[in-house]
N, C-alpha and C. Protein backbone atom coordinates (compact mmCIF):
# COMPACT_ATOMS: atom_id res chain seq x y z
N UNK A 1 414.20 7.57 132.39
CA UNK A 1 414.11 6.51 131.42
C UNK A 1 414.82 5.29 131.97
N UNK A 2 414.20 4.20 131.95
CA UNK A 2 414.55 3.21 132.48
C UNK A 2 415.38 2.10 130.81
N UNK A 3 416.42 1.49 131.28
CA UNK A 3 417.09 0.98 130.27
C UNK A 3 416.51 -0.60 130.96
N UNK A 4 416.77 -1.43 129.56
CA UNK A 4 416.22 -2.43 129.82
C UNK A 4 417.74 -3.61 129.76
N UNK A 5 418.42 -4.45 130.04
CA UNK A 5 419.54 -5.20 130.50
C UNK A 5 420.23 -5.08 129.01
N UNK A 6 419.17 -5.35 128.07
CA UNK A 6 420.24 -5.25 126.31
C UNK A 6 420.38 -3.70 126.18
N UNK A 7 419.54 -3.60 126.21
CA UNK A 7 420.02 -2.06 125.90
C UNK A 7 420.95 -1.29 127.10
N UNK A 8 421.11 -1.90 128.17
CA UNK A 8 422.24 -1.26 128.89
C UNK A 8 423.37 -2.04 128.38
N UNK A 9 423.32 -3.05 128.34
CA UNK A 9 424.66 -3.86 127.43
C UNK A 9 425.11 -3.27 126.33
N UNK A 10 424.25 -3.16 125.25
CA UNK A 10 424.42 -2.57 124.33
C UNK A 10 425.28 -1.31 124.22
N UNK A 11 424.37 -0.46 125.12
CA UNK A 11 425.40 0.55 125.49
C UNK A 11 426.24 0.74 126.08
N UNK A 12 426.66 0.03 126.51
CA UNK A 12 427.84 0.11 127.29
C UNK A 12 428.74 -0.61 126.16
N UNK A 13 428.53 -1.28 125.31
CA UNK A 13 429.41 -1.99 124.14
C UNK A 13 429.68 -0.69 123.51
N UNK A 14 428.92 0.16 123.09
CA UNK A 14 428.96 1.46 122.04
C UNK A 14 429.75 2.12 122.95
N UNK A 15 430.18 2.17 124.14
CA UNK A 15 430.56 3.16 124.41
C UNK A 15 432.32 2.71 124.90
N UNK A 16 432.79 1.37 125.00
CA UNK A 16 433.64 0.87 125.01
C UNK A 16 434.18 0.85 124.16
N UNK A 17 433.61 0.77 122.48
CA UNK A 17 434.55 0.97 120.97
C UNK A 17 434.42 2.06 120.64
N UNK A 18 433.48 3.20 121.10
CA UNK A 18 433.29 4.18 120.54
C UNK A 18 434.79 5.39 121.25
N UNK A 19 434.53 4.97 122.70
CA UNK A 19 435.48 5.69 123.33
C UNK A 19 437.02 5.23 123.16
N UNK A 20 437.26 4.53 122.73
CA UNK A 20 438.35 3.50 122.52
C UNK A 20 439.94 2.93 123.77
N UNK A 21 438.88 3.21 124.85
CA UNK A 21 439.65 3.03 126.37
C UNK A 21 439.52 1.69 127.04
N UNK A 22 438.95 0.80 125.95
CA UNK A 22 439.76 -0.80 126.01
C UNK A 22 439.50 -1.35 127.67
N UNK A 23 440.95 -1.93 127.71
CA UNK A 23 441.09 -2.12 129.50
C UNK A 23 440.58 -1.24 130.45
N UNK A 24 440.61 0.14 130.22
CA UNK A 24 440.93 0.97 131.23
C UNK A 24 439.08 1.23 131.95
N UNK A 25 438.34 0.57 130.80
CA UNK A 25 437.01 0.58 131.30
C UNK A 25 436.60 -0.39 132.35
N UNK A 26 436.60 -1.59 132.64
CA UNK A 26 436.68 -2.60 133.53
C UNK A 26 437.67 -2.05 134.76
N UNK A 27 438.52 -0.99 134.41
CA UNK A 27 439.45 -0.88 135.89
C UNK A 27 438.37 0.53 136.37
N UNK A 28 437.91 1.00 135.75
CA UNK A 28 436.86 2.44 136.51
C UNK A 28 435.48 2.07 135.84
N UNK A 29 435.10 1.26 137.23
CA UNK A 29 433.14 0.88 136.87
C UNK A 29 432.61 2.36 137.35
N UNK A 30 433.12 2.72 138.47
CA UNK A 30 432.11 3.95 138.58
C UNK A 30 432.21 5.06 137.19
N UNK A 31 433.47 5.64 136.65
CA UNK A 31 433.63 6.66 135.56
C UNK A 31 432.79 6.08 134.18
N UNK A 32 432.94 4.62 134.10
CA UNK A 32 432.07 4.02 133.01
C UNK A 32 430.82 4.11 133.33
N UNK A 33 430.53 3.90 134.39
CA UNK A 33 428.42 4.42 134.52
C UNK A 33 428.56 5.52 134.20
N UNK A 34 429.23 6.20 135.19
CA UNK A 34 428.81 7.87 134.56
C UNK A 34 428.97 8.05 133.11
N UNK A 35 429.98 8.15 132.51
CA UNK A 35 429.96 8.28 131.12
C UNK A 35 428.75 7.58 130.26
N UNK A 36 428.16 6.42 130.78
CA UNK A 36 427.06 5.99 129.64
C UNK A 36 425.90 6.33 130.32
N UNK A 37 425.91 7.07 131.57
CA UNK A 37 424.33 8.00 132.14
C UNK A 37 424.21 9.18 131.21
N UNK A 38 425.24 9.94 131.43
CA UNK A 38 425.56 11.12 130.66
C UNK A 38 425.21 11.30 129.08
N UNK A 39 426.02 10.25 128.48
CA UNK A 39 425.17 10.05 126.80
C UNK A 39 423.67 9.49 127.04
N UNK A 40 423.50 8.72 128.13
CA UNK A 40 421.82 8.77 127.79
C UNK A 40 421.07 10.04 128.41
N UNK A 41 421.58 10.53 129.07
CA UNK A 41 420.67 12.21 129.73
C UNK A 41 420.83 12.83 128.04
N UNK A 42 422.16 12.95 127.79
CA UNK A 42 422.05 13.59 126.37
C UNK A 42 421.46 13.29 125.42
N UNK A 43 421.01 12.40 125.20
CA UNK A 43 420.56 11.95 124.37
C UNK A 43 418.68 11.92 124.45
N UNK A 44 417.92 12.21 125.86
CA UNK A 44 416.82 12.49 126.00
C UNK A 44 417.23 13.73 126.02
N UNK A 45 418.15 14.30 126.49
CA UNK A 45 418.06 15.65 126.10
C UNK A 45 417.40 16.37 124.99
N UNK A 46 418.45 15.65 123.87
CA UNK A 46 418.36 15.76 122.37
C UNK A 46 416.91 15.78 121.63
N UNK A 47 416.33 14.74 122.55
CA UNK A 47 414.78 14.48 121.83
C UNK A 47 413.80 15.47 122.44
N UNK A 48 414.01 16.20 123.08
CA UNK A 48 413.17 17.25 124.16
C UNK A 48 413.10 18.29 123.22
N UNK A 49 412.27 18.66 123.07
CA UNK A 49 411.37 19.69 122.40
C UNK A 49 412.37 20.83 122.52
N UNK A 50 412.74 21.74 121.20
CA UNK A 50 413.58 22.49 122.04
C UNK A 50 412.27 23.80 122.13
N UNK A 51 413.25 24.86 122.05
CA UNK A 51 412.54 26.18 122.86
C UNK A 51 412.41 26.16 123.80
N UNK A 52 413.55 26.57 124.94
CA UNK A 52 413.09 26.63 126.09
C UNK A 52 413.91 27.52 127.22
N UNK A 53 413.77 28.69 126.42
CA UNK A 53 414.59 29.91 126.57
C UNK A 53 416.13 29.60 126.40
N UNK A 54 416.33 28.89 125.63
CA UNK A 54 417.88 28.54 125.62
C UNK A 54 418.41 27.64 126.78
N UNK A 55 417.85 26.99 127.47
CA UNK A 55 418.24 25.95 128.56
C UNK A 55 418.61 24.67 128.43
N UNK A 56 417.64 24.24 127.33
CA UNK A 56 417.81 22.84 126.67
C UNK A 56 419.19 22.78 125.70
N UNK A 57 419.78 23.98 125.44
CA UNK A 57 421.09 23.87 124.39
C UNK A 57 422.08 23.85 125.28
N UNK A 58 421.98 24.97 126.52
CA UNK A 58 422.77 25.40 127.34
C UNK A 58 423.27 24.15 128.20
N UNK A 59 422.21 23.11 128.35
CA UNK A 59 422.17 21.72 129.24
C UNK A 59 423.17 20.65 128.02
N UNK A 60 422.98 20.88 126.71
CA UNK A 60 423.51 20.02 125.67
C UNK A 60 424.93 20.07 125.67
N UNK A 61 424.91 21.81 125.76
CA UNK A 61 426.88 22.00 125.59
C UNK A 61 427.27 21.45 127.59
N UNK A 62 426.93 21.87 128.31
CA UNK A 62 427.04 21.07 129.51
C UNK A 62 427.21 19.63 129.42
N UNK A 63 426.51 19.13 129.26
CA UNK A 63 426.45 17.69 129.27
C UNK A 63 427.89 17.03 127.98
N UNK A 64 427.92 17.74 127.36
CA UNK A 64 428.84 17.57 126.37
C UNK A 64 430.40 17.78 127.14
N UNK A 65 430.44 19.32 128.03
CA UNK A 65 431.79 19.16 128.49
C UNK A 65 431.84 18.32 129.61
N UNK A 66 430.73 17.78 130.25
CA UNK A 66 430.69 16.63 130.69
C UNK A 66 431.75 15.36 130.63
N UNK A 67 430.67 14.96 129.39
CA UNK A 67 431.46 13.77 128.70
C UNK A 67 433.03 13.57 128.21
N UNK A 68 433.02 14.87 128.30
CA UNK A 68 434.45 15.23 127.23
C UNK A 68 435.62 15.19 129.14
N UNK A 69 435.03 15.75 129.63
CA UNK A 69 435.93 15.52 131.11
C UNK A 69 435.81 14.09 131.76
N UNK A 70 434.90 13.70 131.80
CA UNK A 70 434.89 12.10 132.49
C UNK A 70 435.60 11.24 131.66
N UNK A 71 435.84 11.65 130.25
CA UNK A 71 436.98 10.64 129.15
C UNK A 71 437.92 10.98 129.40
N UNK A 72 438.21 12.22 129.62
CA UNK A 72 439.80 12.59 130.22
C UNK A 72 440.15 11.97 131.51
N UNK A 73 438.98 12.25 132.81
CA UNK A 73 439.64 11.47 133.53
C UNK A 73 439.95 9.93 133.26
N UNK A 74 438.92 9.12 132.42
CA UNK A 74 439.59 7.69 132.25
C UNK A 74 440.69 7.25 131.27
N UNK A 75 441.31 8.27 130.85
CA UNK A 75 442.08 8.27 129.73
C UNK A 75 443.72 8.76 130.92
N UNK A 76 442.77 9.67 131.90
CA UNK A 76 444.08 10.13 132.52
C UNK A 76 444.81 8.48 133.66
N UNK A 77 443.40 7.76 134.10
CA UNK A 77 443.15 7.00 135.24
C UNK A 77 443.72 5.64 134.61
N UNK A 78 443.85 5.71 133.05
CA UNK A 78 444.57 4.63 132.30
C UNK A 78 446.27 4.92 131.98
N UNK A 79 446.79 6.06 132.67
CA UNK A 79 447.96 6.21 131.74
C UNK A 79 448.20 7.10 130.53
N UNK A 80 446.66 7.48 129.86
CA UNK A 80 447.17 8.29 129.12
C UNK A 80 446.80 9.52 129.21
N UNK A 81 447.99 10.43 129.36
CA UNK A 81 448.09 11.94 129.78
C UNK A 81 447.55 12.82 128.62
């Protein structure tokens, strides 16, 4: 899926108040792409048909501890432990 310049803006705004790591996003451009690739894989994830021997859920909770580790590292990469 190709994002179009607002809607990568956009998201990347949602994901700057949503995550609430302020400064520490502008100091890690690479951990901030990843983190807003990741909610968009999840998020086509999400819309994917499920049934699919359990792969498509199994990919959801993945992608989820994903997200949940790349915030730690920018949370860790900001100072907060």
């Amino acid at each position: 899926m190709r994002l179009s310049f607002s809607h990568a803006a956009m998201l990347g705004a949602i994901v700057a108040a949503s995550t609430g790591i302020g400064d520490a996003l502008a100091a890690q451009p690479h951990m901030t792409s990843s983190l807003s690739m990741l909610r968009s894989a999840r998020s086509e994830l999400a819309a994917a048909t499920p049934n699919k021997g359990g792969h498509r859920a199994r990919g959801l909770t993945l992608i989820d501890q994903a997200i949940a580790e790349v915030e730690a590292g920018i949370a860790f990469g900001a100072g907060r432990r």
